[in-house]
N, C-alpha and C. Protein backbone atom coordinates (compact mmCIF):
# COMPACT_ATOMS: atom_id res chain seq x y z
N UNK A 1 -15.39 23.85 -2.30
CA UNK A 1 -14.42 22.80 -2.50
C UNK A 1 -13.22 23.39 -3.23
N UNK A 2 -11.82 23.37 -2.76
CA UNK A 2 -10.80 23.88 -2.87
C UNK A 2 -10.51 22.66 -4.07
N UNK A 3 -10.24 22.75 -5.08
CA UNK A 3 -9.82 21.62 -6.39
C UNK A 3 -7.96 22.21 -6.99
N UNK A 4 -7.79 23.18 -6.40
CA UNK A 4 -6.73 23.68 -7.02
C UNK A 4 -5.25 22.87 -6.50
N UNK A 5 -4.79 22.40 -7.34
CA UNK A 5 -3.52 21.55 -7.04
C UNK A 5 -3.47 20.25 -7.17
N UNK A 6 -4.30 20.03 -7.73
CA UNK A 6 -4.38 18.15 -7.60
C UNK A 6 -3.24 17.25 -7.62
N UNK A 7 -2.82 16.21 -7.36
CA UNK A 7 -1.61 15.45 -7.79
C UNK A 7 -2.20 14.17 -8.29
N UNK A 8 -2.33 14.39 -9.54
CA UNK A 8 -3.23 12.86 -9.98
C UNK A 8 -1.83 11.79 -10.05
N UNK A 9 -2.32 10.62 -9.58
CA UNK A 9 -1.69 9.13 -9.89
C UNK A 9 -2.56 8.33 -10.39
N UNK A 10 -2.22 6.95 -11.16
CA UNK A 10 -3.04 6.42 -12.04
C UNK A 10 -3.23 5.25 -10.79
N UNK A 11 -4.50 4.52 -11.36
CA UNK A 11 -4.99 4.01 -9.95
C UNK A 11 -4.48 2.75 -9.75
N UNK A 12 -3.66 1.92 -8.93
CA UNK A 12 -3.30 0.71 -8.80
C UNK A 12 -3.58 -0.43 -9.43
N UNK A 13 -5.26 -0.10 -9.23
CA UNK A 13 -6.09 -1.88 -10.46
C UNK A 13 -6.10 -0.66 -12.05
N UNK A 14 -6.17 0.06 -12.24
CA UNK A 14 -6.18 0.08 -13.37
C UNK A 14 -5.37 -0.69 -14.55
N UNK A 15 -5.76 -0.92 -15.61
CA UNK A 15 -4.57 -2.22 -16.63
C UNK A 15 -3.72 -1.11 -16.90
N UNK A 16 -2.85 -1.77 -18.04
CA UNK A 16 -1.08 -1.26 -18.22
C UNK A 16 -1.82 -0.93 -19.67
N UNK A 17 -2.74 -1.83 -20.04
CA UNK A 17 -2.90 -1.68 -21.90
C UNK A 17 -3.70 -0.42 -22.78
N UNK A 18 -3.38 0.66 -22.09
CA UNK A 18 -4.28 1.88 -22.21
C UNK A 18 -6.01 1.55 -22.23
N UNK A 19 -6.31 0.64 -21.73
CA UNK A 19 -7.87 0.33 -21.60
C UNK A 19 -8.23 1.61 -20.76
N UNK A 20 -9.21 0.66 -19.70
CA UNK A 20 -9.79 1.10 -18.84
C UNK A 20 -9.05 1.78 -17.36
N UNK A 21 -8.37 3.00 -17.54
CA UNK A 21 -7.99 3.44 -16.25
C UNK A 21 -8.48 4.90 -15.95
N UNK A 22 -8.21 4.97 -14.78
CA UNK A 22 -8.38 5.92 -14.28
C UNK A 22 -7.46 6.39 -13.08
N UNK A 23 -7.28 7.64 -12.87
CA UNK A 23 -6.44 8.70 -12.18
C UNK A 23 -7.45 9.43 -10.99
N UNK A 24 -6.22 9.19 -9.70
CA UNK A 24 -7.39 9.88 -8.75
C UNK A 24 -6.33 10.68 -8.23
N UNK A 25 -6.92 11.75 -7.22
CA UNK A 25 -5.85 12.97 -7.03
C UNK A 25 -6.84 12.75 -5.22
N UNK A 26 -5.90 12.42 -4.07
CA UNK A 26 -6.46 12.24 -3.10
C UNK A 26 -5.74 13.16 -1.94
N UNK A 27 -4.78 14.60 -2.86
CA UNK A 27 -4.06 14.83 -1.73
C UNK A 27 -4.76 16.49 -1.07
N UNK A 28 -5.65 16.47 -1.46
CA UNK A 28 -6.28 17.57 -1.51
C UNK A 28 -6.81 18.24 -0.16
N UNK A 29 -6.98 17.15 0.58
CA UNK A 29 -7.87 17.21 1.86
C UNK A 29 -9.50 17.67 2.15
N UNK A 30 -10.37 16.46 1.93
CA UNK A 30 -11.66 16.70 2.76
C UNK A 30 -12.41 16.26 0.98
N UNK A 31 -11.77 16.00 -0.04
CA UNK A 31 -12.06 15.67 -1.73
C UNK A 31 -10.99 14.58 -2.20
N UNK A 32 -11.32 13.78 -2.74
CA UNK A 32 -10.96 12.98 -3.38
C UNK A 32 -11.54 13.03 -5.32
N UNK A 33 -10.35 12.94 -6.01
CA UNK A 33 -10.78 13.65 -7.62
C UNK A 33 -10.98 12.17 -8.56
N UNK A 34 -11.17 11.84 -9.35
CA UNK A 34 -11.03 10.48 -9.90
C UNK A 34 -11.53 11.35 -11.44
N UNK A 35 -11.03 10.89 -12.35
CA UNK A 35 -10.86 11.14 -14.22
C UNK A 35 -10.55 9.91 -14.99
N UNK A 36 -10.93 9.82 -15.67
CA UNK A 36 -10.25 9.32 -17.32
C UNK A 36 -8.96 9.31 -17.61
N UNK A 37 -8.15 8.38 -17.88
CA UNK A 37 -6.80 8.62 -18.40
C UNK A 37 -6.98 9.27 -19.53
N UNK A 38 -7.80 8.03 -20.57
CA UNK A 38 -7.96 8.76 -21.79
C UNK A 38 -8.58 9.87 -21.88
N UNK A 39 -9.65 10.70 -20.94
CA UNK A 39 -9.69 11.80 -21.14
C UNK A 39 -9.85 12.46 -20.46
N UNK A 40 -8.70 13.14 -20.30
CA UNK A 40 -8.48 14.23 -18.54
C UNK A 40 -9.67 15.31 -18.86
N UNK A 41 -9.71 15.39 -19.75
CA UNK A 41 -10.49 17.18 -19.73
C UNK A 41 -12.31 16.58 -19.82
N UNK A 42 -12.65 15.47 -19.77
CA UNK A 42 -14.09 15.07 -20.14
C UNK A 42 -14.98 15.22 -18.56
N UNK A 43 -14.23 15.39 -17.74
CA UNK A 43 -15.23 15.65 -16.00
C UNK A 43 -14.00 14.58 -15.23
N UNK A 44 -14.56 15.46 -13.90
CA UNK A 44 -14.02 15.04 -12.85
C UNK A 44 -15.05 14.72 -11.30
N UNK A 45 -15.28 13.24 -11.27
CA UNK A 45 -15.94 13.08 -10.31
C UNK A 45 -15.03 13.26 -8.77
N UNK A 46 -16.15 13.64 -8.19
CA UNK A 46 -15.58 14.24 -7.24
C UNK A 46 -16.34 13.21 -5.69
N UNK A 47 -15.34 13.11 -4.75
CA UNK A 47 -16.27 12.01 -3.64
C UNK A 47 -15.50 12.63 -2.49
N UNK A 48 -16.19 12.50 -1.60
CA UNK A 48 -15.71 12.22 0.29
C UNK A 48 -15.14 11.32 0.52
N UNK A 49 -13.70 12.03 1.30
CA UNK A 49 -12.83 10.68 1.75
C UNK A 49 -13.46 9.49 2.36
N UNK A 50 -14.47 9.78 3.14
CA UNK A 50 -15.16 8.83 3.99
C UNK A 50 -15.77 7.56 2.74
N UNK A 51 -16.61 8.65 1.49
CA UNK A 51 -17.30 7.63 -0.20
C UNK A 51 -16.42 7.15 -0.10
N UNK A 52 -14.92 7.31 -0.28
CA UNK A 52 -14.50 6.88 -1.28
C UNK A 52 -13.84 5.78 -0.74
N UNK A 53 -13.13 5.58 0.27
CA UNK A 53 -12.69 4.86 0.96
C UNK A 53 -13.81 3.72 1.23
N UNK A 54 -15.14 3.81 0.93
CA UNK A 54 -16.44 2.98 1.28
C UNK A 54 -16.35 1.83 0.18
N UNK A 55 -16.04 2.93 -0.92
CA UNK A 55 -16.17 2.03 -2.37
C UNK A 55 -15.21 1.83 -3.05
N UNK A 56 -13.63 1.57 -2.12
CA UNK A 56 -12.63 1.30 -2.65
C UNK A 56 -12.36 -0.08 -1.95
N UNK A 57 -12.78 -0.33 -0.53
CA UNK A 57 -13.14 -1.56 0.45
C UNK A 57 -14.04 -2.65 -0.69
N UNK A 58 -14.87 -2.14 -1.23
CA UNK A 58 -16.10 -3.81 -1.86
C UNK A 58 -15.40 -3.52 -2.96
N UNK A 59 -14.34 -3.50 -3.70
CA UNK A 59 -13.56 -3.46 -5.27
C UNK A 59 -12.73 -4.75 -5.09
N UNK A 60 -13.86 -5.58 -5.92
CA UNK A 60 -13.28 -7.27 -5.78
C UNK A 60 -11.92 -7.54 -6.08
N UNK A 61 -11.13 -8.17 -5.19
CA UNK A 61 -9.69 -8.43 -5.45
C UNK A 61 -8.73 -7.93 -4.51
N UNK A 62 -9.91 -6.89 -4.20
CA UNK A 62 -8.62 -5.64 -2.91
C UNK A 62 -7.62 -6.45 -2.11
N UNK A 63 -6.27 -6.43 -2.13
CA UNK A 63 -5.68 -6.69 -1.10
C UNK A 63 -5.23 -6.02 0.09
């Protein structure tokens, strides 16, 4: 898995109030990256475009 280059953006539903967000880096091709705002350096889960796109569809609210 090629990880080098990421372009993280913070994720659409994430809140504005430094809570709970998170950053995903999807330009990678064939990996999708997802982190911690608050803490970039604590791990980086890593999913298949096909996961991730699975479990971004049932994320109540989706428009």
């Amino acid at each position: 898995m090629d990880v080098t280059g990421p372009k993280w953006r913070k994720a659409s539903r994430s809140s504005s109030n430094g809570g709970a967000c998170v950053e995903v880096a999807d330009n990678l091709g064939g990996v999708v990256l997802v982190r911690d705002t608050k803490d970039r350096s604590g791990g980086t889960l890593a999913f298949t475009p096909e996961s991730w796109r699975a479990f971004v569809a049932q994320v109540p609210g989706r428009r």
